[in-house]
Protein backbone atom coordinates (compact mmCIF):
# COMPACT_ATOMS: atom_id res chain seq x y z
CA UNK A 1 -36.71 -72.41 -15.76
CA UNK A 2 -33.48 -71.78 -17.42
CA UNK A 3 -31.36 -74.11 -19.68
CA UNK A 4 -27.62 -74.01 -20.02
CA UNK A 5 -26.05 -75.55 -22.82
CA UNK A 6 -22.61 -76.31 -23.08
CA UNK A 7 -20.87 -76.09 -26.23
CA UNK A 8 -17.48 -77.54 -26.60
CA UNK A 9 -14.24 -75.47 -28.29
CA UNK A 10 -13.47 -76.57 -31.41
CA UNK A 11 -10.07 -77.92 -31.71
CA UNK A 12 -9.38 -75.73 -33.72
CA UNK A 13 -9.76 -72.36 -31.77
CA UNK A 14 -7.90 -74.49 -28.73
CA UNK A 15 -4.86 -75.29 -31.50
CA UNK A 16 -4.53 -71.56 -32.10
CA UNK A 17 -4.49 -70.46 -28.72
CA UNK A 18 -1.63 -72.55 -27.80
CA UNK A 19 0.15 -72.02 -30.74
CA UNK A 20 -0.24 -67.93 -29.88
CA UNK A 21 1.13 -68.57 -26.54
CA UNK A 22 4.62 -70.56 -27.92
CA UNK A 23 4.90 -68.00 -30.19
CA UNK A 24 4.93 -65.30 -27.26
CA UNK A 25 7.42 -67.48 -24.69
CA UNK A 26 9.54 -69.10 -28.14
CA UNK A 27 13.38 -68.41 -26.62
CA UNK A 28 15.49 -66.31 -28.89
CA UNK A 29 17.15 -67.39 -31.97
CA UNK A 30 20.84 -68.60 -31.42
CA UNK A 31 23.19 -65.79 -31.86
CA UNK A 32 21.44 -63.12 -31.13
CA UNK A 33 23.45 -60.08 -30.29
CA UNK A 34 26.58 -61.91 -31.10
CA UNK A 35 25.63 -62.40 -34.37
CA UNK A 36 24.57 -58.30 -35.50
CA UNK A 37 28.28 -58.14 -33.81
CA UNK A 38 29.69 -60.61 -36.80
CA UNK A 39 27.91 -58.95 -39.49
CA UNK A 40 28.88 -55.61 -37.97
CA UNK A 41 32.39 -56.99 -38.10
CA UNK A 42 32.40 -58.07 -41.61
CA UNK A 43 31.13 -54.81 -42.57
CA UNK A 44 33.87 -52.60 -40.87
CA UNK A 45 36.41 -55.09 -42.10
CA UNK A 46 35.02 -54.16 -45.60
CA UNK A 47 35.54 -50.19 -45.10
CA UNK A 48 39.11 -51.17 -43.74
CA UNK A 49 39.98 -52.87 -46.65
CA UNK A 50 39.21 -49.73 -48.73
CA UNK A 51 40.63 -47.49 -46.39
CA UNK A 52 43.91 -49.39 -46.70
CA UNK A 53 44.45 -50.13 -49.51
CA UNK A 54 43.50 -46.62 -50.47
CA UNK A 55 45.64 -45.32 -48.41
CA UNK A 56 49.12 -47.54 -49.83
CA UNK A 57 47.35 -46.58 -53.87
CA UNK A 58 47.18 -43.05 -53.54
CA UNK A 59 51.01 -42.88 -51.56
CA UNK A 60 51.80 -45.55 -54.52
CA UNK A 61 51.18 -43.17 -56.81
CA UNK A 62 51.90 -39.81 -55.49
CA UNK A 63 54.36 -38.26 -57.85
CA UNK A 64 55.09 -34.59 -59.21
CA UNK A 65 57.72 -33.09 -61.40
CA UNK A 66 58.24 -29.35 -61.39
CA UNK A 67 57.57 -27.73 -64.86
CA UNK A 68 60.67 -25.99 -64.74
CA UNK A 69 64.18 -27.77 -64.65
CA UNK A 70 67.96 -27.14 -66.06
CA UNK A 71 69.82 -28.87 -68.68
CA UNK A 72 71.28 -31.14 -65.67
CA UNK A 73 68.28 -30.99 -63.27
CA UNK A 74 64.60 -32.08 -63.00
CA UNK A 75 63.21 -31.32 -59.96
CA UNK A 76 60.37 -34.22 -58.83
CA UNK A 77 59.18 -35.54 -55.57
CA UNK A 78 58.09 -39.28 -55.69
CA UNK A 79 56.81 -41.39 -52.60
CA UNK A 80 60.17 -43.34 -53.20
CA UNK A 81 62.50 -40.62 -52.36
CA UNK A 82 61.65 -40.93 -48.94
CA UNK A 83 62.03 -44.39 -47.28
CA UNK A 84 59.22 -43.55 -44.72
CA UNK A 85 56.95 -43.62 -47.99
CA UNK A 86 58.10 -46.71 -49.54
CA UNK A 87 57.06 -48.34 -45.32
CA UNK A 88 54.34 -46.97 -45.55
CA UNK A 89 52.93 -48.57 -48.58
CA UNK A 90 54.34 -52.05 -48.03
CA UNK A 91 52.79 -51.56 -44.23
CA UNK A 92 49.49 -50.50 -45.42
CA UNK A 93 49.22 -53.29 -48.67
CA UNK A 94 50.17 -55.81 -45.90
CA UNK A 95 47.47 -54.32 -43.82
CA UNK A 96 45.27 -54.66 -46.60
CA UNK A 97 46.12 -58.12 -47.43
CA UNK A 98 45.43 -59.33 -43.71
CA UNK A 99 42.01 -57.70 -44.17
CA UNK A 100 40.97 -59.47 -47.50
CA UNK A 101 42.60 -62.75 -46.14
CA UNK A 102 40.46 -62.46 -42.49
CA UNK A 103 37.64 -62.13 -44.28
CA UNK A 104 36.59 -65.86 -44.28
CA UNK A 105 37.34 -65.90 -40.23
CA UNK A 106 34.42 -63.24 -40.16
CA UNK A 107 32.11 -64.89 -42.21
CA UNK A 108 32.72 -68.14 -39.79
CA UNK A 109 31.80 -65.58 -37.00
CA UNK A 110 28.38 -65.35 -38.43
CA UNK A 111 27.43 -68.58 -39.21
CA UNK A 112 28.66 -69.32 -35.88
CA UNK A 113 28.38 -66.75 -33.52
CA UNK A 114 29.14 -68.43 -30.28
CA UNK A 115 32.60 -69.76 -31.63
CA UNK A 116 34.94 -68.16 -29.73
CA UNK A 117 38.20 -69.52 -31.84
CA UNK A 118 37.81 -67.15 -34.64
CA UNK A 119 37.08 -64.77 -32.76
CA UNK A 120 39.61 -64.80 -30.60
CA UNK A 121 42.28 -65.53 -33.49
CA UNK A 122 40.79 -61.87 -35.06
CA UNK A 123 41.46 -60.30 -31.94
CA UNK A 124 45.55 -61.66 -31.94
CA UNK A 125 46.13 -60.42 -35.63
CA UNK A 126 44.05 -57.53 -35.63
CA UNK A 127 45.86 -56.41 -32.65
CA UNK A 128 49.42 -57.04 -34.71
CA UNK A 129 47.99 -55.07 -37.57
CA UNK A 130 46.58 -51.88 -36.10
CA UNK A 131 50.23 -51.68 -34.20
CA UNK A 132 51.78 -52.70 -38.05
CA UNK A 133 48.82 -49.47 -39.28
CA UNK A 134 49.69 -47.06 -36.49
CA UNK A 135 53.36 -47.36 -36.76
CA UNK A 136 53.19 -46.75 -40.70
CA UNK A 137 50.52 -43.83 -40.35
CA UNK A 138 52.60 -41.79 -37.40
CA UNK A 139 55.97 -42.03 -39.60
CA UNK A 140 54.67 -40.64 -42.42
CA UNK A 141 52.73 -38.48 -40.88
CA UNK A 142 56.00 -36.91 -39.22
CA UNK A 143 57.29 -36.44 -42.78
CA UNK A 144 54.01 -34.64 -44.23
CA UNK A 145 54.21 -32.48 -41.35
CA UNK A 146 57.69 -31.90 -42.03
CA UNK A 147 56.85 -31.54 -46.12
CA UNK A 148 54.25 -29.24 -44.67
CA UNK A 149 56.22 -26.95 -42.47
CA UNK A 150 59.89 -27.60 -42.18
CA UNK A 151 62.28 -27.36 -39.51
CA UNK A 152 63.88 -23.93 -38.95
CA UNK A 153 66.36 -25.76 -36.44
CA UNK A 154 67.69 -28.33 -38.97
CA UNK A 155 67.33 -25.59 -41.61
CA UNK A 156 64.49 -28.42 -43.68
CA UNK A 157 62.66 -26.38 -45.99
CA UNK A 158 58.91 -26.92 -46.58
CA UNK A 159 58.41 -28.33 -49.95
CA UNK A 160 54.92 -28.34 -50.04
CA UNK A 161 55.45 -24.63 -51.37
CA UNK A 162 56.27 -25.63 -54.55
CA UNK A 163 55.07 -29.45 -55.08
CA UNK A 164 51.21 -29.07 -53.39
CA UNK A 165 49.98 -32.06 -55.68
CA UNK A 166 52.59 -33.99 -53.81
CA UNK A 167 51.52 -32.80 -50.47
CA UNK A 168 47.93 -33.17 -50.94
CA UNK A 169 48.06 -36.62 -52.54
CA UNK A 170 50.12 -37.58 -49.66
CA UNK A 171 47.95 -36.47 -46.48
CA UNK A 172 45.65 -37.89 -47.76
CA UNK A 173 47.01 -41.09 -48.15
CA UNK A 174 47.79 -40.38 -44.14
CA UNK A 175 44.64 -39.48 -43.38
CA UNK A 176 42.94 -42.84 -44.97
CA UNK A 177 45.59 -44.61 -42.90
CA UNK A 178 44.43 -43.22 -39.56
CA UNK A 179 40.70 -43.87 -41.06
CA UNK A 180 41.68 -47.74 -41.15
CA UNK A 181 43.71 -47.36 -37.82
CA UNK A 182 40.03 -46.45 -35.94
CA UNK A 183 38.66 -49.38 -37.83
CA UNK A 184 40.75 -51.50 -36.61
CA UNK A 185 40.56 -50.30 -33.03
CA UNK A 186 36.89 -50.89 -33.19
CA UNK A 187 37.22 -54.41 -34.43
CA UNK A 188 39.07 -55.14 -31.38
CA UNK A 189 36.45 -53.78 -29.38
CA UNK A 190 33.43 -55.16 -30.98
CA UNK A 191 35.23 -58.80 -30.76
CA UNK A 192 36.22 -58.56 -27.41
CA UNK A 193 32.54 -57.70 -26.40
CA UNK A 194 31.41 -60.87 -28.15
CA UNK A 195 33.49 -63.01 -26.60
CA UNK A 196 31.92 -62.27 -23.07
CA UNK A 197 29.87 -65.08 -21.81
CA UNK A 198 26.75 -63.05 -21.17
């Protein structure tokens, strides 16, 4: 003769097991994706800040005088002899400025990541800028080219024989342009991803 015995759960044990199984179904958090896109966005608006401003600092300052000169004559090269310089560094502050100013926009992004508004008003000025960046970058890049190597054609001598502080100090400030230039570019991407609908 056998006995069964039944022996009820304890709530307990039942409680658990439920809770286990909302825990594996729970639906995402809101923002997901969109919202490692925001952060992603503030962060790369950070490095384009420094980048750009960097970039209109170092042409700021980019200055050398030749230690040898005549009674009548000192020979220098300054970022203000040349007028591509001196658009170059108001383009690039400005660029910077727009970046400092667009950073609340971004943080709005993350809090709310399916807000398309900001988003979408990043996109329009970040567009303007990076055309503003590019323009600023390619002019004076034609100059440090032309500091670099002259132009037998127009007889333009290289200078960058003589002033190479000059010519250093000023690629670079080109080359931290075109660094916040591909920032920018990617910002555009990254926020036209997000604002897909899936």
């Amino acid at each position: 003769m056998s006995t069964i015995i039944d022996v009820a759960e304890s709530s307990k044990t039942h409680a658990n097991e439920n809770e286990k199984a909302a825990l594996i179904s729970a639906p995402q958090r809101p923002g997901g994706w969109k919202k490692g896109i925001a952060i992603m966005d503030f962060i790369l608006r950070l490095g384009a800040i420094a980048a750009s401003l960097g970039a209109a600092i170092t042409m700021a300052t980019s200055d050398q005088i030749l230690p040898f000169f005549t009674q009548f004559f000192q020979f220098e090269a300054s970022y203000d002899s040349f007028s591509t310089f001196q658009f170059f560094v108001i383009a690039m502050a400005f660029v910077g400025g727009y970046l400092v100013l667009s950073l609340p926009f971004s943080i709005v992004a993350i809090i709310r990541p399916h807000a398309n508004g900001p988003r979408l008003f990043l996109i329009i000025l970040d567009t303007v800028f990076l055309t503003l960046a590019t323009a600023s970058g390619a002019s004076a890049a034609a100059i440090v080219y032309l500091a670099h190597n002259g132009n037998q054609d127009s007889n333009w001598l290289a200078i960058c024989n003589q002033f190479g502080d000059f010519c250093a100090q000023t690629s670079g400030a080109v080359v931290s342009s075109f660094v916040a230039v591909v920032v920018l570019l990617l910002l555009i991407v990254m926020s036209s991803l997000a604002l897909k609908k899936h």
